[in-house]
Protein backbone atom coordinates (compact mmCIF):
# COMPACT_ATOMS: atom_id res chain seq x y z
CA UNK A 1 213.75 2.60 15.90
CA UNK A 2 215.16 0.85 12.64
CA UNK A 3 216.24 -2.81 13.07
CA UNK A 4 219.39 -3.54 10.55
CA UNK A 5 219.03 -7.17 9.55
CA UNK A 6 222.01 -7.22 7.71
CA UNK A 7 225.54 -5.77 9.06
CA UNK A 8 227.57 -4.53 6.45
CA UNK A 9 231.24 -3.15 7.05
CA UNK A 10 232.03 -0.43 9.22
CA UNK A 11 230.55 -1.40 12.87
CA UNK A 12 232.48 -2.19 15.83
CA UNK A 13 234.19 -5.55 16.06
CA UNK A 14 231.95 -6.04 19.65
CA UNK A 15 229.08 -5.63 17.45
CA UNK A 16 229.98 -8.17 14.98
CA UNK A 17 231.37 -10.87 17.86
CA UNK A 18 228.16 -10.21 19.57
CA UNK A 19 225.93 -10.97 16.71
CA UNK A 20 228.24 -14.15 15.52
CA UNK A 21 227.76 -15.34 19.00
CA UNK A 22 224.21 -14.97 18.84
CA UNK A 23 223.96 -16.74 15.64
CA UNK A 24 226.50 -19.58 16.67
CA UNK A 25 223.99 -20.22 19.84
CA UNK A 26 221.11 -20.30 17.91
CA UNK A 27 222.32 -23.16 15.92
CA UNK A 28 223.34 -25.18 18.66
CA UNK A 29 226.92 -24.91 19.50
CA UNK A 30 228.59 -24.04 22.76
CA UNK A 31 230.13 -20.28 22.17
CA UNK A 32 231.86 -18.79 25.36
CA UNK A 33 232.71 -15.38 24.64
CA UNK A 34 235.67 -13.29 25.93
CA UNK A 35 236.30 -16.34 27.71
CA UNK A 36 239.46 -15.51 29.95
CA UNK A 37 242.95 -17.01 29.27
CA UNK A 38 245.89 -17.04 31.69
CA UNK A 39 249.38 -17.50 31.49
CA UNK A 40 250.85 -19.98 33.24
CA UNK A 41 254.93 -18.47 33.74
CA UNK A 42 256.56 -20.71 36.77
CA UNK A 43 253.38 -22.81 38.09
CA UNK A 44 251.16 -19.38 38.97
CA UNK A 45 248.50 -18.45 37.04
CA UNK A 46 249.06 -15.02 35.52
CA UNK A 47 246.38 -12.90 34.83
CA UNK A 48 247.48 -10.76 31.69
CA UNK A 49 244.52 -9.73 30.28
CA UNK A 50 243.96 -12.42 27.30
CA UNK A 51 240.27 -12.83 26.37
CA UNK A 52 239.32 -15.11 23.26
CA UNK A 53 236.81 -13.40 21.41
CA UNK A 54 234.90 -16.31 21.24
CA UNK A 55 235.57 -20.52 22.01
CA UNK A 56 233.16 -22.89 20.35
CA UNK A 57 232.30 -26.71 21.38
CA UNK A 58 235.91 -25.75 23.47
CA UNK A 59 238.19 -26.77 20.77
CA UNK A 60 237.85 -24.04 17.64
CA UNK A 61 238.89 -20.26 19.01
CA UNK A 62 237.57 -17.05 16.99
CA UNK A 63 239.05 -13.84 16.84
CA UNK A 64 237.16 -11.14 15.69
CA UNK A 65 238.20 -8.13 14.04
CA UNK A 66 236.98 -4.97 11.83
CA UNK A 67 240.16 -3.62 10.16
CA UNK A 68 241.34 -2.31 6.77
CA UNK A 69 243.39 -5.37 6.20
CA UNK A 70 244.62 -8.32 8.28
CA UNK A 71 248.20 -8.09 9.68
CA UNK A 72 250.58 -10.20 10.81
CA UNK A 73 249.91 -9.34 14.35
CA UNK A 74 246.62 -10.74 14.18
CA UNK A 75 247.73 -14.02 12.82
CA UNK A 76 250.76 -13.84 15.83
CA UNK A 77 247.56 -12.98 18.14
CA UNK A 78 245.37 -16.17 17.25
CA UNK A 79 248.66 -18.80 17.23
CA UNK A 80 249.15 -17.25 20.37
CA UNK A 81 245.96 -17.90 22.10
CA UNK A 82 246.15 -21.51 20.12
CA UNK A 83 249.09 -22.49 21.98
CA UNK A 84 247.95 -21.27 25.13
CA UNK A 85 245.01 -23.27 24.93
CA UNK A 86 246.69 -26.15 23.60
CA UNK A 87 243.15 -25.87 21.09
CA UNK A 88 244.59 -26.48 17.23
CA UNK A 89 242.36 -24.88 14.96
CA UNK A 90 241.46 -20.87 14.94
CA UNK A 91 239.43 -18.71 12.85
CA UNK A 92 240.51 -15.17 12.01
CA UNK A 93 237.55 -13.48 11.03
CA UNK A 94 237.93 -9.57 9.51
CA UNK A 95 234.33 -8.18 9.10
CA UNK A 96 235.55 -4.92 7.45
CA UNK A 97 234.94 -6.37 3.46
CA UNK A 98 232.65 -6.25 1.40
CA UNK A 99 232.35 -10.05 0.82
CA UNK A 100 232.78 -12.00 4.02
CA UNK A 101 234.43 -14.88 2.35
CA UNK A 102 237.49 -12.83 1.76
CA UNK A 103 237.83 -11.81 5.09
CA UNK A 104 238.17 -15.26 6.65
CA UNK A 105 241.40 -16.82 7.44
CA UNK A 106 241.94 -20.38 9.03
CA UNK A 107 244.88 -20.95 11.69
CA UNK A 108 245.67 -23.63 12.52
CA UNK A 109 248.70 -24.56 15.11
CA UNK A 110 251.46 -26.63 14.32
CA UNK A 111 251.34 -26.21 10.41
């Protein structure tokens, strides 16, 4: 069996949040992943099938994502889950490039 110890692009985005979470653990912080996230419409607790991809320390949400290029809907998708949450910041994280760097948007609600 060959181990990879690098990723490069082209895996599945579970295989990327999987290995961030791994690597977000192992330096200390407190990672839930595909934490549920319910809507709230009239005092009842809806369960609409929202799952953050990953929730670190409680406060910073991470969406992960292995895509040609970033769209708007995926910028809609982590305000979305910011608001929800009441949380303010978000990362947007596209592993699908050759340098990371570039695929690494902030969000952060209210601005």
């Amino acid at each position: 069996m060959k181990v990879h110890t690098a990723l490069g692009p082209g895996l599945l985005e579970s295989a990327y949040q999987e290995c961030l979470f791994f690597e977000l653990k192992s330096t200390g912080f407190l990672v839930e992943k595909e934490k549920p996230l319910p809507l709230i419409y009239q005092d009842v607790k809806l369960d609409c099938g929202y799952r953050l991809d990953l929730l670190v320390n409680g406060k910073i949400i991470i969406e992960v994502k292995s895509v040609d290029a970033l769209a708007d809907i995926h910028l809609a998708q982590v305000l979305t889950y910011l608001k929800l949450t009441g949380n303010r910041f978000g990362l947007l994280i596209n592993f699908n490039v050759v340098r990371l760097k570039d695929g690494i948007k902030r969000v952060v609600n209210g601005y």
